[in-house]
N, C-alpha and C. Protein backbone atom coordinates (compact mmCIF):
# COMPACT_ATOMS: atom_id res chain seq x y z
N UNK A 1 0.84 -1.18 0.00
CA UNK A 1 0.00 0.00 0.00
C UNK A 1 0.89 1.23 0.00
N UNK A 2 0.51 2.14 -0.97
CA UNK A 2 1.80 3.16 -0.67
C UNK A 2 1.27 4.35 0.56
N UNK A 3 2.23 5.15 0.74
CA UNK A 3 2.82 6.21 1.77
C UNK A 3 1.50 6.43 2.34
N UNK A 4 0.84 7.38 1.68
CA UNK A 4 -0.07 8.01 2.00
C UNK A 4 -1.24 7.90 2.16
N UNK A 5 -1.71 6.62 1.77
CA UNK A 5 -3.11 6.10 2.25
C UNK A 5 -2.69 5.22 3.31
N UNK A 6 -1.41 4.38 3.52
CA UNK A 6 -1.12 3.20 4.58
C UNK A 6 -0.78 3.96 5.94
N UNK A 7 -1.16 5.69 5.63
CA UNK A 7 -0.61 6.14 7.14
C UNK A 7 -1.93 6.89 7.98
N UNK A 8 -3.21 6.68 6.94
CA UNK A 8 -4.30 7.33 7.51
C UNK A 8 -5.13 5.99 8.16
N UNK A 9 -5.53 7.17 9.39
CA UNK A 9 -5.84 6.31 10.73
C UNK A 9 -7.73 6.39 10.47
N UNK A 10 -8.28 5.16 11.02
CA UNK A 10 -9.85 5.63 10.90
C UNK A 10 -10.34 5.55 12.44
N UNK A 11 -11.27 6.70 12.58
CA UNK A 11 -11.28 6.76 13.56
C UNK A 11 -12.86 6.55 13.75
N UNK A 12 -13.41 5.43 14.78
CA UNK A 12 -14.76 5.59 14.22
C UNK A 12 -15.88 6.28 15.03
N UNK A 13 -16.90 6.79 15.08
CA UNK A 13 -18.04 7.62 15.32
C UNK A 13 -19.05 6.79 15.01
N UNK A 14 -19.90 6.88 16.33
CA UNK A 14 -21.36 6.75 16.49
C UNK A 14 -22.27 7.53 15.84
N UNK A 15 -23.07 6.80 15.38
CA UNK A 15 -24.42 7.27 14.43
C UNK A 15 -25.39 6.97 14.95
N UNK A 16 -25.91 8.05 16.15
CA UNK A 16 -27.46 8.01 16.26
C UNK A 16 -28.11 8.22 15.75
N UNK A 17 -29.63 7.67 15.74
CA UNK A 17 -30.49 8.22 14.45
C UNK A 17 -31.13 9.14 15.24
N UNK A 18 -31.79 10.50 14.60
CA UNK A 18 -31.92 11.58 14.94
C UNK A 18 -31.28 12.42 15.75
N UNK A 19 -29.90 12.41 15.10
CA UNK A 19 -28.91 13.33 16.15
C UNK A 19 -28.19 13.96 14.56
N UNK A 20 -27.29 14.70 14.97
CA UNK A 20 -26.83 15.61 14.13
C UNK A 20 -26.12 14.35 13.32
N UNK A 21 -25.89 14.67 11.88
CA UNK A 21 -24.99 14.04 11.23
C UNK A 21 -23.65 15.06 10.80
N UNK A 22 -22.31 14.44 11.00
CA UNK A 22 -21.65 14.53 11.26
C UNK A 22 -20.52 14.10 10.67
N UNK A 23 -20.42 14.67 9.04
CA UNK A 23 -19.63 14.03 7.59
C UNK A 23 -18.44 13.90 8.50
N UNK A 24 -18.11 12.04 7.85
CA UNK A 24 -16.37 11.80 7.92
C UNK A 24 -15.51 12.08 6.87
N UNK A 25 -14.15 12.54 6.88
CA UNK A 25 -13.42 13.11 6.02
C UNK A 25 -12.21 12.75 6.03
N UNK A 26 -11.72 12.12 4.99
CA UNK A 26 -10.07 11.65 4.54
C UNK A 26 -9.45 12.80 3.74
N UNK A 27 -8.36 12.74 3.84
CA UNK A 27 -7.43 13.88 3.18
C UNK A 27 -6.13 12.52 2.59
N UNK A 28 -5.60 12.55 1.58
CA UNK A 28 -4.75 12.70 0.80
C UNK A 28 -3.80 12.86 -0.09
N UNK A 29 -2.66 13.20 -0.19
CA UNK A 29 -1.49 13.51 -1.37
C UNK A 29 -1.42 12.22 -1.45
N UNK A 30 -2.05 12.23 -2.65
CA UNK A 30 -1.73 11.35 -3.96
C UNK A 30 -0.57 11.14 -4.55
N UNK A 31 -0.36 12.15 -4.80
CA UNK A 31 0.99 11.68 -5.92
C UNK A 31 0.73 10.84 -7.43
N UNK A 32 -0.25 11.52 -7.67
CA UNK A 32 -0.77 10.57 -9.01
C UNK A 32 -2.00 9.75 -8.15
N UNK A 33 -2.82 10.44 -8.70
CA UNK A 33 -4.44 9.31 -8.32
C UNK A 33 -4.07 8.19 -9.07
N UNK A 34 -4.32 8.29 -11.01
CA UNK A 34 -4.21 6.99 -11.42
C UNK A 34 -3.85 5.56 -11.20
N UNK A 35 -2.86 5.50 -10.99
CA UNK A 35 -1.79 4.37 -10.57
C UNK A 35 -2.52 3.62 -9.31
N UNK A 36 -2.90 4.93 -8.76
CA UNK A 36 -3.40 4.48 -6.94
C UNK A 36 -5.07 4.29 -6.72
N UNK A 37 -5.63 4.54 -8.15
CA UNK A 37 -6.69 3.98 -7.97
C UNK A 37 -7.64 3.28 -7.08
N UNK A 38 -7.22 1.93 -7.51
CA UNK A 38 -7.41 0.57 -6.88
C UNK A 38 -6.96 0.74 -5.12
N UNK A 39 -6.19 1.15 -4.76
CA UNK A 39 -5.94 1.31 -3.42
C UNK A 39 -7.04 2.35 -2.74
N UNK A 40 -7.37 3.40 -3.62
CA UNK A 40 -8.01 4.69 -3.20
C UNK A 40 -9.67 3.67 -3.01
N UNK A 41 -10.09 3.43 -3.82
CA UNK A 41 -11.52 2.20 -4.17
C UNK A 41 -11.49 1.33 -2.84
N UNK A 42 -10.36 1.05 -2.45
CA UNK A 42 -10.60 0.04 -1.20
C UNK A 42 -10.53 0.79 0.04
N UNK A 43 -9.91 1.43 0.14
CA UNK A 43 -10.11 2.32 1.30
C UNK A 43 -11.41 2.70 1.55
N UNK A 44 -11.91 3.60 0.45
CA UNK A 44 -13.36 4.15 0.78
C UNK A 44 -13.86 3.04 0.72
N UNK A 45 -14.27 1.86 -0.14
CA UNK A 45 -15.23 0.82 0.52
C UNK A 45 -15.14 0.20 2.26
N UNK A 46 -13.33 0.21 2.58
CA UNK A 46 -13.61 -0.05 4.21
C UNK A 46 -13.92 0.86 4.40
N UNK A 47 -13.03 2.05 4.35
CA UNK A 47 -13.70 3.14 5.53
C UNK A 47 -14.79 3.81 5.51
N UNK A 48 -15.28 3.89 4.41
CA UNK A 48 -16.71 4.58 4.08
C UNK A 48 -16.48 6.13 4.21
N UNK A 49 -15.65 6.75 4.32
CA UNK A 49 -15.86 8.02 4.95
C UNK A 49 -16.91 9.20 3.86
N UNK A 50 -17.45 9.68 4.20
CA UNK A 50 -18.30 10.55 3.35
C UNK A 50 -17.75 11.61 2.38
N UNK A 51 -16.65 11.92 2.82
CA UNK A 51 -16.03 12.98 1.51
C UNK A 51 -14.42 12.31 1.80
N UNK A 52 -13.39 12.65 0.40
CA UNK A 52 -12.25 12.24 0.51
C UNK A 52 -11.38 13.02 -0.62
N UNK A 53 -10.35 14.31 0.22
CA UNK A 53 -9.81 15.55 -0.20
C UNK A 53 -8.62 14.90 -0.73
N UNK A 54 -8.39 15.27 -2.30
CA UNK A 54 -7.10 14.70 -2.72
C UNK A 54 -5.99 15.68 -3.46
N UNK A 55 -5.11 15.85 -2.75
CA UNK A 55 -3.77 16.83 -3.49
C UNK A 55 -2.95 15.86 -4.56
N UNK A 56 -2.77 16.43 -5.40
CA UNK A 56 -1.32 16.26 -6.28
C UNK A 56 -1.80 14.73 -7.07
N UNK A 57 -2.83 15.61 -7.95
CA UNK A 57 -3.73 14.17 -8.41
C UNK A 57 -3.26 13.77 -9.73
N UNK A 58 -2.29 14.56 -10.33
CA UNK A 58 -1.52 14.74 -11.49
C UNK A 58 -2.23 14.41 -12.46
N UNK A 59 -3.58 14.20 -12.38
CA UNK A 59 -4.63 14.26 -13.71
C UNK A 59 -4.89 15.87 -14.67
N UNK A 60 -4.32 15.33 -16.00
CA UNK A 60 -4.31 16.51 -16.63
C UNK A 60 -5.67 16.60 -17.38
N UNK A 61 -6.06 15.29 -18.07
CA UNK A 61 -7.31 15.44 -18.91
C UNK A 61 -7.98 14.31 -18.13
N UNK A 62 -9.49 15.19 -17.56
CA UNK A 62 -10.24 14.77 -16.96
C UNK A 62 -11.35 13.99 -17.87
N UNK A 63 -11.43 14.01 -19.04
CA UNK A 63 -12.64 13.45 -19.65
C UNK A 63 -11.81 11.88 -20.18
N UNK A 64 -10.54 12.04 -19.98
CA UNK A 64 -10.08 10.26 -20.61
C UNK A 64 -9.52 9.84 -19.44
N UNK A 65 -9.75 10.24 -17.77
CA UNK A 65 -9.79 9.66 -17.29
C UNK A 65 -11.12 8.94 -16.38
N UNK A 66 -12.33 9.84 -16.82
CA UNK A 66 -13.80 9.63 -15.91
C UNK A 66 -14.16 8.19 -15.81
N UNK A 67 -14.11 7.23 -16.75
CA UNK A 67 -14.44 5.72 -16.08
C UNK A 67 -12.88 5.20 -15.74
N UNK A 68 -11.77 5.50 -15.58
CA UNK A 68 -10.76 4.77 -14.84
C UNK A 68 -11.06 5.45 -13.63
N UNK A 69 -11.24 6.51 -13.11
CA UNK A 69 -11.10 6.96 -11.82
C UNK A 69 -12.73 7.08 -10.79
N UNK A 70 -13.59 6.41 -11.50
CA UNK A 70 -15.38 6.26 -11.26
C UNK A 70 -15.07 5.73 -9.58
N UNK A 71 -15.67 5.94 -8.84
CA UNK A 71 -15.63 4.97 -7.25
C UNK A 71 -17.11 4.72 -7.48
N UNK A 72 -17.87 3.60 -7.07
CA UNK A 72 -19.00 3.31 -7.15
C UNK A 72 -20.02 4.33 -6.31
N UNK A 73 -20.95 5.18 -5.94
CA UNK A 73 -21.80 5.75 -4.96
C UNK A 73 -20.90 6.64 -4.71
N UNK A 74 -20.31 7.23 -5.53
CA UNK A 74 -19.36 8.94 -5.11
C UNK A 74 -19.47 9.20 -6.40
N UNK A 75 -19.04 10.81 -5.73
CA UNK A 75 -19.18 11.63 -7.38
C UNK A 75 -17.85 12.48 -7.52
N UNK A 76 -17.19 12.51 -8.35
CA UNK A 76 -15.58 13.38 -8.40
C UNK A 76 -16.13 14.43 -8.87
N UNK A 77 -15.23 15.24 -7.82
CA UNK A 77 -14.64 16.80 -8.82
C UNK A 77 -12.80 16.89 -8.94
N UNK A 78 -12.62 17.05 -9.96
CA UNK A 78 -11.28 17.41 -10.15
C UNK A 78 -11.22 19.03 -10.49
N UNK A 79 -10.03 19.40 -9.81
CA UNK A 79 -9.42 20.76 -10.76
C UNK A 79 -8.19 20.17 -10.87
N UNK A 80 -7.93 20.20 -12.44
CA UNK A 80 -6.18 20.12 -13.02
C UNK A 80 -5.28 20.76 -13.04
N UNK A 81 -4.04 20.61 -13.20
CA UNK A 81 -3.36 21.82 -13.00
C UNK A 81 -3.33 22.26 -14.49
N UNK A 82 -3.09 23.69 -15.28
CA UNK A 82 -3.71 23.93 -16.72
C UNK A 82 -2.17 24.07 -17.11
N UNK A 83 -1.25 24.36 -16.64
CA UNK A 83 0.44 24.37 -17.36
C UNK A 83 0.87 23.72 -16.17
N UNK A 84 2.06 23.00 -16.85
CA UNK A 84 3.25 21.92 -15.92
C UNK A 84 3.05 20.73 -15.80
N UNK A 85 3.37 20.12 -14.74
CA UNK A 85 3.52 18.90 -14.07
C UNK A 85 2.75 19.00 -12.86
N UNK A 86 2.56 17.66 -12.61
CA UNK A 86 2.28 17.27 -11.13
C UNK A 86 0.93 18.17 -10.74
N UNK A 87 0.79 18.88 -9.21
CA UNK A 87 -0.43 19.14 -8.53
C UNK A 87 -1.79 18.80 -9.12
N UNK A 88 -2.70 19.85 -8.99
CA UNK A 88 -4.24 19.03 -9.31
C UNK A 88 -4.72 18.93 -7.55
N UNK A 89 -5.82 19.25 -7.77
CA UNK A 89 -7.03 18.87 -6.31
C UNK A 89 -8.28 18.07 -6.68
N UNK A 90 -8.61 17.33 -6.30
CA UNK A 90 -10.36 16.64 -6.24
C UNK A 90 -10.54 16.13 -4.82
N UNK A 91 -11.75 15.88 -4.92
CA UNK A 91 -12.52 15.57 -4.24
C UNK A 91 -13.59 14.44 -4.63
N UNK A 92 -13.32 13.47 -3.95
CA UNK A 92 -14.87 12.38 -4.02
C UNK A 92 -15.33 12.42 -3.05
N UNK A 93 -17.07 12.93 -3.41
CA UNK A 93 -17.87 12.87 -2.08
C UNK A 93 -19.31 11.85 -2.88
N UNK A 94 -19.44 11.19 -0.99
CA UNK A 94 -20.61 9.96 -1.58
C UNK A 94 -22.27 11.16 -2.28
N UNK A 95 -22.51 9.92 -3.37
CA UNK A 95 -23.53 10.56 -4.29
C UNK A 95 -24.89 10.75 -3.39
N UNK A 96 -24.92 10.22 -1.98
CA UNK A 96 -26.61 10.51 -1.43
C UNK A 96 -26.18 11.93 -1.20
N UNK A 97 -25.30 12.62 -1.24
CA UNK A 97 -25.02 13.86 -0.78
C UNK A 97 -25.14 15.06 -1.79
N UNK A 98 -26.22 15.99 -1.35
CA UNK A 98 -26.15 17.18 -2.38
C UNK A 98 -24.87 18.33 -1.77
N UNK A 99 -24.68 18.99 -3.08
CA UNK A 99 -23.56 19.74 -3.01
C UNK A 99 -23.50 20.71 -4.22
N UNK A 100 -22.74 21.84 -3.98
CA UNK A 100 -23.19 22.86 -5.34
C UNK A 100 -21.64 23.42 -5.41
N UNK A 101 -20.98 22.95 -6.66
CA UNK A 101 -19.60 23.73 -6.56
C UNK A 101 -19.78 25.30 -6.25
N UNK A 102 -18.58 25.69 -6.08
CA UNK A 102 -18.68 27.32 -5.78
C UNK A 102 -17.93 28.03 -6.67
N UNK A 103 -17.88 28.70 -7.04
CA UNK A 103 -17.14 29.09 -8.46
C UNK A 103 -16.08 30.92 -8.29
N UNK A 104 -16.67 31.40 -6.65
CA UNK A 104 -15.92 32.54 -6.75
C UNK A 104 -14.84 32.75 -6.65
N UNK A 105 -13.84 31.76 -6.33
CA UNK A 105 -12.29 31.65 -6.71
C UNK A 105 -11.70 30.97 -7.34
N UNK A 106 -12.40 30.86 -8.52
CA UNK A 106 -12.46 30.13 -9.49
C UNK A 106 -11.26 30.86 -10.38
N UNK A 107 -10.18 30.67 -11.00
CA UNK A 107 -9.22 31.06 -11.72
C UNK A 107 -8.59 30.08 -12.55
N UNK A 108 -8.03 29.69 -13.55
CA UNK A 108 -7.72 28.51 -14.13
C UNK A 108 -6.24 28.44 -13.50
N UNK A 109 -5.14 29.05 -13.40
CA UNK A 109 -4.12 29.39 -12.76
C UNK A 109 -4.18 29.00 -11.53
N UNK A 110 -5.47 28.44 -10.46
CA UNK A 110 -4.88 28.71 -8.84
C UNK A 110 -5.65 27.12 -9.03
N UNK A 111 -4.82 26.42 -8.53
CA UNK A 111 -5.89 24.79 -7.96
C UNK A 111 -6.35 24.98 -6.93
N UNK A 112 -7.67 25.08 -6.67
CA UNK A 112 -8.28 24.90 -5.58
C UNK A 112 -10.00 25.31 -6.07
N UNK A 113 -10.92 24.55 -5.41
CA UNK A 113 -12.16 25.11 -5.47
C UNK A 113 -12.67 24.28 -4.05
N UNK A 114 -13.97 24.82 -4.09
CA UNK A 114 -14.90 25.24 -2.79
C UNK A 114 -16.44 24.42 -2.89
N UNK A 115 -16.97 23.52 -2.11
CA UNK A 115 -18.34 22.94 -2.33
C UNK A 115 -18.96 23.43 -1.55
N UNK A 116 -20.33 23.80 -1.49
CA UNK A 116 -21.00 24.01 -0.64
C UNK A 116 -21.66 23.20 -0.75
N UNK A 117 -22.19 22.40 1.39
CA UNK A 117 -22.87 20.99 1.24
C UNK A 117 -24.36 22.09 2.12
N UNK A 118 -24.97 21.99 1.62
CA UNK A 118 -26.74 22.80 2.44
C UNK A 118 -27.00 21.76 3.90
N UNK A 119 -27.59 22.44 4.63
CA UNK A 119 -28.48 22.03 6.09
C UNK A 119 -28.99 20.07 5.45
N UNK A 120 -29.82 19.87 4.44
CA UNK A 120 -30.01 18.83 4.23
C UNK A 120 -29.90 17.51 4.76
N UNK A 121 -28.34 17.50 4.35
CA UNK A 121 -27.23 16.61 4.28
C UNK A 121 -26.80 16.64 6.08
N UNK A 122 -26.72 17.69 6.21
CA UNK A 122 -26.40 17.66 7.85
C UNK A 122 -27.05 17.32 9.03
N UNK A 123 -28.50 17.83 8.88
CA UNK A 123 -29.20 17.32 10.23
C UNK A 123 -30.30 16.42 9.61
N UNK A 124 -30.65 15.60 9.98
CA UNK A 124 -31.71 14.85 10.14
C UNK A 124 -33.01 15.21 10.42
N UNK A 125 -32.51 15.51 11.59
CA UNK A 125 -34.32 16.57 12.44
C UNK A 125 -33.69 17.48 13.00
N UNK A 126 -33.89 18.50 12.23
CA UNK A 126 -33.08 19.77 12.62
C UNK A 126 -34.06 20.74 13.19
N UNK A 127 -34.00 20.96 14.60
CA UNK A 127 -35.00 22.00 15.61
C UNK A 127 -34.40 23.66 15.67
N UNK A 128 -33.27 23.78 15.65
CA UNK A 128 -32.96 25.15 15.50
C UNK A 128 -32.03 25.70 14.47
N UNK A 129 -33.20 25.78 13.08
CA UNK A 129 -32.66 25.93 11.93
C UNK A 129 -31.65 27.39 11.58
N UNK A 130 -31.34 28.03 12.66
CA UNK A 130 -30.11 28.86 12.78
C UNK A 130 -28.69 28.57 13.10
N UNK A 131 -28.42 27.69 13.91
CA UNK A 131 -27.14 27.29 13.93
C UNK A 131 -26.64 26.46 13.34
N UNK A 132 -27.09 25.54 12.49
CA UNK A 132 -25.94 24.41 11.49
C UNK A 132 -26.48 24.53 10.20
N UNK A 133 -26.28 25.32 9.01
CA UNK A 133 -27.16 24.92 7.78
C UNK A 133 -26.32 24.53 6.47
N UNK A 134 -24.79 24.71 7.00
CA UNK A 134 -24.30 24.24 5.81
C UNK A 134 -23.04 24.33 6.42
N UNK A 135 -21.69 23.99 5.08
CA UNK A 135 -20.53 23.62 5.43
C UNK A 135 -19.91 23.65 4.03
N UNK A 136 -18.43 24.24 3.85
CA UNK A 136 -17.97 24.59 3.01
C UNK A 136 -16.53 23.77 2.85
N UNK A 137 -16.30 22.84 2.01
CA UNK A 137 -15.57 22.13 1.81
C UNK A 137 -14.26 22.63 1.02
N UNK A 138 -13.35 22.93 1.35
CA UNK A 138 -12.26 23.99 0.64
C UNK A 138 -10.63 22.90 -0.16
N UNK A 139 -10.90 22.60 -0.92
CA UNK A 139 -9.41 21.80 -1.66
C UNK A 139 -8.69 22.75 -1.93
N UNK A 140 -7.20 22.82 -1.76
CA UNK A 140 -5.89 23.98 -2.48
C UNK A 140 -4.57 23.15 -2.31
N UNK A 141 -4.37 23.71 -3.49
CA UNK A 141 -3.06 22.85 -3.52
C UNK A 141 -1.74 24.04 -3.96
N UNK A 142 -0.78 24.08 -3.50
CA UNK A 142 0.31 25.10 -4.29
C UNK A 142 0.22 26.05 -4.67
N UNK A 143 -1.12 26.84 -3.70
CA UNK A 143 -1.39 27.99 -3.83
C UNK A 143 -0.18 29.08 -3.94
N UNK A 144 0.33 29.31 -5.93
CA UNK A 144 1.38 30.29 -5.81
C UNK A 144 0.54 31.81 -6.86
N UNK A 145 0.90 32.47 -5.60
CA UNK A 145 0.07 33.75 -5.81
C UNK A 145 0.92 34.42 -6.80
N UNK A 146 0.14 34.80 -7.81
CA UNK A 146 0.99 35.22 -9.38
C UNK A 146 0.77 36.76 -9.35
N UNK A 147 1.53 37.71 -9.49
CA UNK A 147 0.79 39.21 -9.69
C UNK A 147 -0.05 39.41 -10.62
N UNK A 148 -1.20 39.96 -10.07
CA UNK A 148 -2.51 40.00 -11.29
C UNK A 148 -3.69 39.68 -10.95
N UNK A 149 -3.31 38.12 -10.30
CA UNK A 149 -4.30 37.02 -9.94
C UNK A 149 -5.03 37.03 -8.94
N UNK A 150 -4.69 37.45 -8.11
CA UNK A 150 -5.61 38.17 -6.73
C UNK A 150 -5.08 39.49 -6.35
């Protein structure tokens, strides 16, 4: 198993029913998704975790890779990197989950984008619809600030 998936720990959480839900979350550097595929597929089938943040995914063209990199009941977002080598950010989060990319730091130059997951997804039976209604999921990778660009 290589580096970076054989060093993440699962930690597990109770699921009451009608209590807050409470997304689990994996983070990591890839180093090339492709290759690591098959390792990435087994992990989330044990661990199940509900979203899973990936740096340095070195996927350049996302449309000839969409059925090699498919996880069954998740949905990918990639951002590529658009000149060079290496970096790239995605994200697979499971498909019962709604989510709306966010697009205001959106630049082709900066890897990183933003999901917003709504109240929905979060509470179950939610009684005081002011304090939890959403959650903002943030990927960045090599954030190098160019003059111009911000």
């Amino acid at each position: 198993m290589s580096r970076s998936l054989a060093q993440l720990r699962h930690v597990p959480i109770s699921r009451q029913p009608n209590k807050v839900f409470c997304p689990t979350f994996a983070l990591a550097n890839m180093m090339s998704l492709s290759p690591k595929i098959g390792e990435l597929r087994c992990f989330i089938n044990d661990k199940r975790p509900d979203l899973v943040s990936l740096t340095e995914t070195w996927i350049y063209d996302s449309d000839a890779y969409d059925h090699h990199l498919h996880i069954p009941s998740n949905n990918l977002i990639l951002k590529n990197r658009a000149l060079g080598i290496h970096g790239g950010v995605g994200l697979y989060i499971k498909s019962k989950i709604k989510f709306k990319a966010l697009t205001d730091l959106y630049h082709p130059s900066l890897e990183i984008f933003r999901v917003h997951v709504p109240d929905k997804n979060l509470i179950k039976q939610q009684k005081d619809k002011g304090k939890f209604n959403y959650f903002i999921v943030n990927a960045t990778y090599n954030l190098t600030v160019q003059k111009g660009i911000l």
